[in-house]
C-alpha atoms as a PDB file:
ATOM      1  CA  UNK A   1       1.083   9.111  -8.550  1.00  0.00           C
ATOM      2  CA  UNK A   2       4.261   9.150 -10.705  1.00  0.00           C
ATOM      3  CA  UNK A   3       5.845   7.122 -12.906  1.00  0.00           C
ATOM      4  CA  UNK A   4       7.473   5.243  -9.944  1.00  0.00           C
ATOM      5  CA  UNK A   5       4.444   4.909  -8.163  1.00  0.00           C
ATOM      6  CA  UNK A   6       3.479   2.934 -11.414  1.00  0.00           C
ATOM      7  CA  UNK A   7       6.586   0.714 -11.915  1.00  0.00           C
ATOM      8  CA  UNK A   8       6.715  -0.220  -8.109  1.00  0.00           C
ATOM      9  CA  UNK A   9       2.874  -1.344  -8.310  1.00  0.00           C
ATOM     10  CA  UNK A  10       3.382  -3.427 -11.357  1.00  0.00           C
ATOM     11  CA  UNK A  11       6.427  -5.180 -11.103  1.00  0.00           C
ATOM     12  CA  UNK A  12       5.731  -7.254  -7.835  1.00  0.00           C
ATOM     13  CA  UNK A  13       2.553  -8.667 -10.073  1.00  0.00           C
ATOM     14  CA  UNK A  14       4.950 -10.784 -12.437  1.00  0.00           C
ATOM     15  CA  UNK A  15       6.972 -12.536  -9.272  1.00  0.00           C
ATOM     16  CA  UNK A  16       3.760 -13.206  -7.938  1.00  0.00           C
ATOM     17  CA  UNK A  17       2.138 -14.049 -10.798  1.00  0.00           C
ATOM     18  CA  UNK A  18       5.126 -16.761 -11.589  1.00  0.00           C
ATOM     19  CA  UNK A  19       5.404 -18.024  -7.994  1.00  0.00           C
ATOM     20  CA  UNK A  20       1.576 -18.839  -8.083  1.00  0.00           C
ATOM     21  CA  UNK A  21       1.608 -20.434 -11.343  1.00  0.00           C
ATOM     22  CA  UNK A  22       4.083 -22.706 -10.127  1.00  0.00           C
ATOM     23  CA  UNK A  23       2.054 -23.211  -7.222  1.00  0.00           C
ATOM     24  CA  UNK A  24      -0.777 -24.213  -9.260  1.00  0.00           C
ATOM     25  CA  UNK A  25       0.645 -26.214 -11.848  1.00  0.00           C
ATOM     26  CA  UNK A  26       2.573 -28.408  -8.824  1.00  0.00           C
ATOM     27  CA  UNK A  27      -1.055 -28.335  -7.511  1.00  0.00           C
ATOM     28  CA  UNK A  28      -3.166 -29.210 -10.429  1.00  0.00           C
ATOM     29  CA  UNK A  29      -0.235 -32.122 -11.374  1.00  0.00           C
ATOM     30  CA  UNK A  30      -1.068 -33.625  -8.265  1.00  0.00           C
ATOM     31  CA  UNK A  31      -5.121 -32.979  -8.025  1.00  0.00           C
ATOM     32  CA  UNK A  32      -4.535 -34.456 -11.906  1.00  0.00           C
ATOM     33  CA  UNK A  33      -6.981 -31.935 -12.883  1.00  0.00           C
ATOM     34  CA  UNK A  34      -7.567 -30.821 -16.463  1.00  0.00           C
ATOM     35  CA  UNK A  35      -9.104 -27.889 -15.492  1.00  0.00           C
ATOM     36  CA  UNK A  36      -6.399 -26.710 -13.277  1.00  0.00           C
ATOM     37  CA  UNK A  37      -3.701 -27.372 -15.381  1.00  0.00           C
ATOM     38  CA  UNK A  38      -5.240 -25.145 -17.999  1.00  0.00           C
ATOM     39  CA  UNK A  39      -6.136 -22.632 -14.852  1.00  0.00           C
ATOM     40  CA  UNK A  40      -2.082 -22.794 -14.582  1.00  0.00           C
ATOM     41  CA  UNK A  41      -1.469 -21.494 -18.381  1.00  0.00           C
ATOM     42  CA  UNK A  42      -3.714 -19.044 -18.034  1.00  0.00           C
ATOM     43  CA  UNK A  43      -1.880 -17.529 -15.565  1.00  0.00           C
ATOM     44  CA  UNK A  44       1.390 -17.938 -17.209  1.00  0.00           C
ATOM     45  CA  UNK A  45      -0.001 -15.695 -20.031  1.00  0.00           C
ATOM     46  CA  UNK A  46      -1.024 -12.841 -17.344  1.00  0.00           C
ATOM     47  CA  UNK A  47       1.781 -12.874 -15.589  1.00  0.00           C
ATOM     48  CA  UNK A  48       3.018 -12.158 -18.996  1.00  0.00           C
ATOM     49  CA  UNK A  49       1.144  -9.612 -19.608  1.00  0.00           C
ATOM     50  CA  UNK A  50       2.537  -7.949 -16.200  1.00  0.00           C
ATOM     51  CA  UNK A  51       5.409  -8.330 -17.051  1.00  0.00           C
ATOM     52  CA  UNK A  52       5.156  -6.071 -20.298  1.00  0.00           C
ATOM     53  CA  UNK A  53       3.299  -3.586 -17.657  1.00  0.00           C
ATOM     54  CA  UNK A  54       6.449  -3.603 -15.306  1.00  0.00           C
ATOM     55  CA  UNK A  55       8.849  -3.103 -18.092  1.00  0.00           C
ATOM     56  CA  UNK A  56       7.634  -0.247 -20.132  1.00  0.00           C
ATOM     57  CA  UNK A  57       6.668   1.513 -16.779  1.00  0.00           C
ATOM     58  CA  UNK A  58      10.148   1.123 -16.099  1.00  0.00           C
ATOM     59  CA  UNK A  59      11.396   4.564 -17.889  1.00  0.00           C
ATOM     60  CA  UNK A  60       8.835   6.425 -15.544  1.00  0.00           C
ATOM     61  CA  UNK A  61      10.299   5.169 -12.562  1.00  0.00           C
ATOM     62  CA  UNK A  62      13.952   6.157 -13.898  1.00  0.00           C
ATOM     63  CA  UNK A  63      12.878   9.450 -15.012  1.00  0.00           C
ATOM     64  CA  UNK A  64      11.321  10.240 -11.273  1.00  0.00           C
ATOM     65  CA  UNK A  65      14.310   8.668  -9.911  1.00  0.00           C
ATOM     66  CA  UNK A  66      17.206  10.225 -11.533  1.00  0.00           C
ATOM     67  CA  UNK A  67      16.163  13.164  -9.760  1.00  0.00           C
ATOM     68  CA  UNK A  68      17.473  11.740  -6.229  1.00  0.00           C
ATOM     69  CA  UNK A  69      20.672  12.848  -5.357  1.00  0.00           C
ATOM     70  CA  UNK A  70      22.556   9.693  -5.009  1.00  0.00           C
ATOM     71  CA  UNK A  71      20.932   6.649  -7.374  1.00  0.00           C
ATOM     72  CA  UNK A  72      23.336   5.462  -9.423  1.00  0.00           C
ATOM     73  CA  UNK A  73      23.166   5.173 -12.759  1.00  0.00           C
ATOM     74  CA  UNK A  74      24.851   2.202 -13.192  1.00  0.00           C
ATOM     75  CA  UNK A  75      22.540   0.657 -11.061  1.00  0.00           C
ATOM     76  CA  UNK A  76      19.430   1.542 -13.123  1.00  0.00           C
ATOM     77  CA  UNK A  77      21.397   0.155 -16.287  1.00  0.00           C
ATOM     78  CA  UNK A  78      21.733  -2.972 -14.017  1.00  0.00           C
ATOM     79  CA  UNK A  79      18.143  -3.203 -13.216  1.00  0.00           C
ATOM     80  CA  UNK A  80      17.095  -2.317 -16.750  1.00  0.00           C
ATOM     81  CA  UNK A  81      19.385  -5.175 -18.232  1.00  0.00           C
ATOM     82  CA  UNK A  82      17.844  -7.805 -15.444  1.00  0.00           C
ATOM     83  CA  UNK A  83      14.578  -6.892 -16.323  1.00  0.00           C
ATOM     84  CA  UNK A  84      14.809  -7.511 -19.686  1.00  0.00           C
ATOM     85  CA  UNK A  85      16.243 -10.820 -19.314  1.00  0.00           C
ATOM     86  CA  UNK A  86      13.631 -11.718 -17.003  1.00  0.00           C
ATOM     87  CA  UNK A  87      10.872  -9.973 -19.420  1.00  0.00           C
ATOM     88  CA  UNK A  88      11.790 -12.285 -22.409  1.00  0.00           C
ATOM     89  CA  UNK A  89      12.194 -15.185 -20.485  1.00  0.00           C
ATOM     90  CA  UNK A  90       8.661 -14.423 -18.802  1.00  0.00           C
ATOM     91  CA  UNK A  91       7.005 -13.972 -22.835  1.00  0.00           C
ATOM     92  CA  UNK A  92       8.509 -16.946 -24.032  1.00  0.00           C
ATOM     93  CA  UNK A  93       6.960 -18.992 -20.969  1.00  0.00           C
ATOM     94  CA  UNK A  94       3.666 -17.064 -21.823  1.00  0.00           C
ATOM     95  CA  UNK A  95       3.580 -18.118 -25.506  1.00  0.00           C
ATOM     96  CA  UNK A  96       4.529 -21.652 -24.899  1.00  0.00           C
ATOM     97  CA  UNK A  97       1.509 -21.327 -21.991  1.00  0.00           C
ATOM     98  CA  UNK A  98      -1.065 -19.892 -24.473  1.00  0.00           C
ATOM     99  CA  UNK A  99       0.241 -22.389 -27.586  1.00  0.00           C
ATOM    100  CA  UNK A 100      -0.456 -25.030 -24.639  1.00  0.00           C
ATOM    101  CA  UNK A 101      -4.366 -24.048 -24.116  1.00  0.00           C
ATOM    102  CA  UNK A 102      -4.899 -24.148 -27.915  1.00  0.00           C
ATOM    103  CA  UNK A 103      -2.711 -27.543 -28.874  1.00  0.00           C
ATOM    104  CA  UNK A 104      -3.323 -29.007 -26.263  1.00  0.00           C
ATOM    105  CA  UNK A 105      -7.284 -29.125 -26.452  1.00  0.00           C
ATOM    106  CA  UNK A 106      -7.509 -32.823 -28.252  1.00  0.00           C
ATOM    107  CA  UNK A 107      -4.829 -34.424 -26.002  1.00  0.00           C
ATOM    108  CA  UNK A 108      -4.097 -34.742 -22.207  1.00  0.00           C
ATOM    109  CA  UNK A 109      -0.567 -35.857 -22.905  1.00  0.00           C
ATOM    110  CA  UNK A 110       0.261 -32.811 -24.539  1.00  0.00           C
ATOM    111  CA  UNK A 111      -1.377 -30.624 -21.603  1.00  0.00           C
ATOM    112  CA  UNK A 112       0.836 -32.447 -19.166  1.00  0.00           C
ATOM    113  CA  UNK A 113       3.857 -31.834 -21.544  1.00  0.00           C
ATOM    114  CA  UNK A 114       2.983 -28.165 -22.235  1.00  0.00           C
ATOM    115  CA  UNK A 115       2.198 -27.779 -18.056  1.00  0.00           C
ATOM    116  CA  UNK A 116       5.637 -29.152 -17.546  1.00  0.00           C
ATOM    117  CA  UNK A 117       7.331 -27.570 -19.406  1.00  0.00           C
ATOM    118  CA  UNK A 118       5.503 -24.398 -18.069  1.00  0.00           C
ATOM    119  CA  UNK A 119       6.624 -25.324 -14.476  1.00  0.00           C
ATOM    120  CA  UNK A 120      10.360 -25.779 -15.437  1.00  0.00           C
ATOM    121  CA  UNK A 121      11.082 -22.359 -17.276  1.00  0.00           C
ATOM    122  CA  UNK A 122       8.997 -20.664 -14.696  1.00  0.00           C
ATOM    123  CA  UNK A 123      11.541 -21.999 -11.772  1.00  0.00           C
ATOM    124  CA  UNK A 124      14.559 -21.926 -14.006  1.00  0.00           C
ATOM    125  CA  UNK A 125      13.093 -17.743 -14.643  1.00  0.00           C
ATOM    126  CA  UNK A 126      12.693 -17.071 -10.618  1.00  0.00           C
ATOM    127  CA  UNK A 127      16.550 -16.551 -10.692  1.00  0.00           C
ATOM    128  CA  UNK A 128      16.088 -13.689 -13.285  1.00  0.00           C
ATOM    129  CA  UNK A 129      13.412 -12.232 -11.225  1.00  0.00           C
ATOM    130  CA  UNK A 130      15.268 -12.227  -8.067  1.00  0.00           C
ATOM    131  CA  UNK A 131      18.205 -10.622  -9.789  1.00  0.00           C
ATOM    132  CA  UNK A 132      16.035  -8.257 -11.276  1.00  0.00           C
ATOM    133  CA  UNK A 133      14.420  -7.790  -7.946  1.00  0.00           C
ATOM    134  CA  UNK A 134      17.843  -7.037  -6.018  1.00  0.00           C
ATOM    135  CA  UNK A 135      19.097  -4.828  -8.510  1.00  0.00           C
ATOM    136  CA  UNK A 136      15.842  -3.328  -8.649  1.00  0.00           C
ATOM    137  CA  UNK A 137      15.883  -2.974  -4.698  1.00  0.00           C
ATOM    138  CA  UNK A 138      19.573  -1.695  -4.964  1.00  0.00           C
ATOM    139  CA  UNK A 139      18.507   1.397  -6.696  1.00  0.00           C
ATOM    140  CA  UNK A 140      16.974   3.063  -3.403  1.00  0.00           C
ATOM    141  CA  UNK A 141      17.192   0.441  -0.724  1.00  0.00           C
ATOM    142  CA  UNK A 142      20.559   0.884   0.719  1.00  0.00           C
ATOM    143  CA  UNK A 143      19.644  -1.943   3.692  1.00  0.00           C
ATOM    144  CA  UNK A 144      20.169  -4.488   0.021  1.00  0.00           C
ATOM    145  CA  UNK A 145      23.992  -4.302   0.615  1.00  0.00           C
ATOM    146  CA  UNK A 146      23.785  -5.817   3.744  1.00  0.00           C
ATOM    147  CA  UNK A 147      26.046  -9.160   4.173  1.00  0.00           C
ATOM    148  CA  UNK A 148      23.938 -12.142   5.255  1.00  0.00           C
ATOM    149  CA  UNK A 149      20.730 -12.200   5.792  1.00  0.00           C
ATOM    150  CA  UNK A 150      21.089 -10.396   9.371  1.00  0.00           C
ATOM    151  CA  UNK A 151      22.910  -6.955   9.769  1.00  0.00           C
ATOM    152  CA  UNK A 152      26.064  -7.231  12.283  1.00  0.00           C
ATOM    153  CA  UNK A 153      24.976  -6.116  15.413  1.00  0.00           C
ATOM    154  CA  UNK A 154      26.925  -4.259  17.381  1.00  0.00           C
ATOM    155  CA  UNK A 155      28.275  -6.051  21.112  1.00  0.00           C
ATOM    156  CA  UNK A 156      26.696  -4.311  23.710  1.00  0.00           C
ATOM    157  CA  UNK A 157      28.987  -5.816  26.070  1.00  0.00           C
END
């Protein structure tokens, strides 16, 4: 395995990660369950975590790929610049999770506050992941400059 290898494995885990948490939270708001709700920050901290995994694997994965005839560097500057939007925006979601379990231990209002507020940067920080994810898939996935979400076909009459 290369530094690529690495990268590719780790930065689906933060989409993921996000997506479920706001799964969960949506989930636990509706179950009103305590338990879930702190289930939900939990997760916001390791998809954190993840995140700083997918980022610093990052220069691995450019250092492999540079070596393709073809990738553009632009669109590894791209990519890099995406993903470090998407990495702060994904830490600052993960400290205001974790400051949630802590403050939040002596009041339920301030769980469902913290939860909230959870749920709203993490679907307000799924546009920085999917740029970062096109630009990622840009890099070596030609089939990403595609118009629409079919390719023209050609008549075969």
């Amino acid at each position: 395995m290369n530094g690529s290898h690495f990268h590719l494995i780790f930065s689906h885990v933060p989409l993921i990660g996000a997506a479920f948490t706001i799964l969960l939270i949506i989930f636990a708001l509706v179950k009103k369950s305590k338990d879930l709700k702190l289930t939900s920050l939990w997760f916001a901290v390791i998809t954190g975590i993840a995140a700083l995994l997918a980022y610093f694997t990052g220069d691995g994965a450019e250092n492999v790929v540079k070596t393709i005839a073809g990738i553009s560097g632009d669109l590894i500057e791209t990519h890099e610049h995406w993903g470090l939007f998407y990495l702060i925006a994904i830490m600052l979601i993960a400290a205001i999770a974790f400051a949630g379990i802590f403050l939040s231990r002596a009041s339920a209002k301030a769980l469902q506050k913290f939860v909230i507020l959870v749920l709203i940067l993490n679907i307000m920080a799924m546009y920085l992941a999917a740029e970062t994810g096109i630009t990622g898939g840009k890099i070596r996935h030609t089939e990403m400059d595609l118009k629409g979400p079919f390719p023209e076909q050609p008549d075969n009459d």
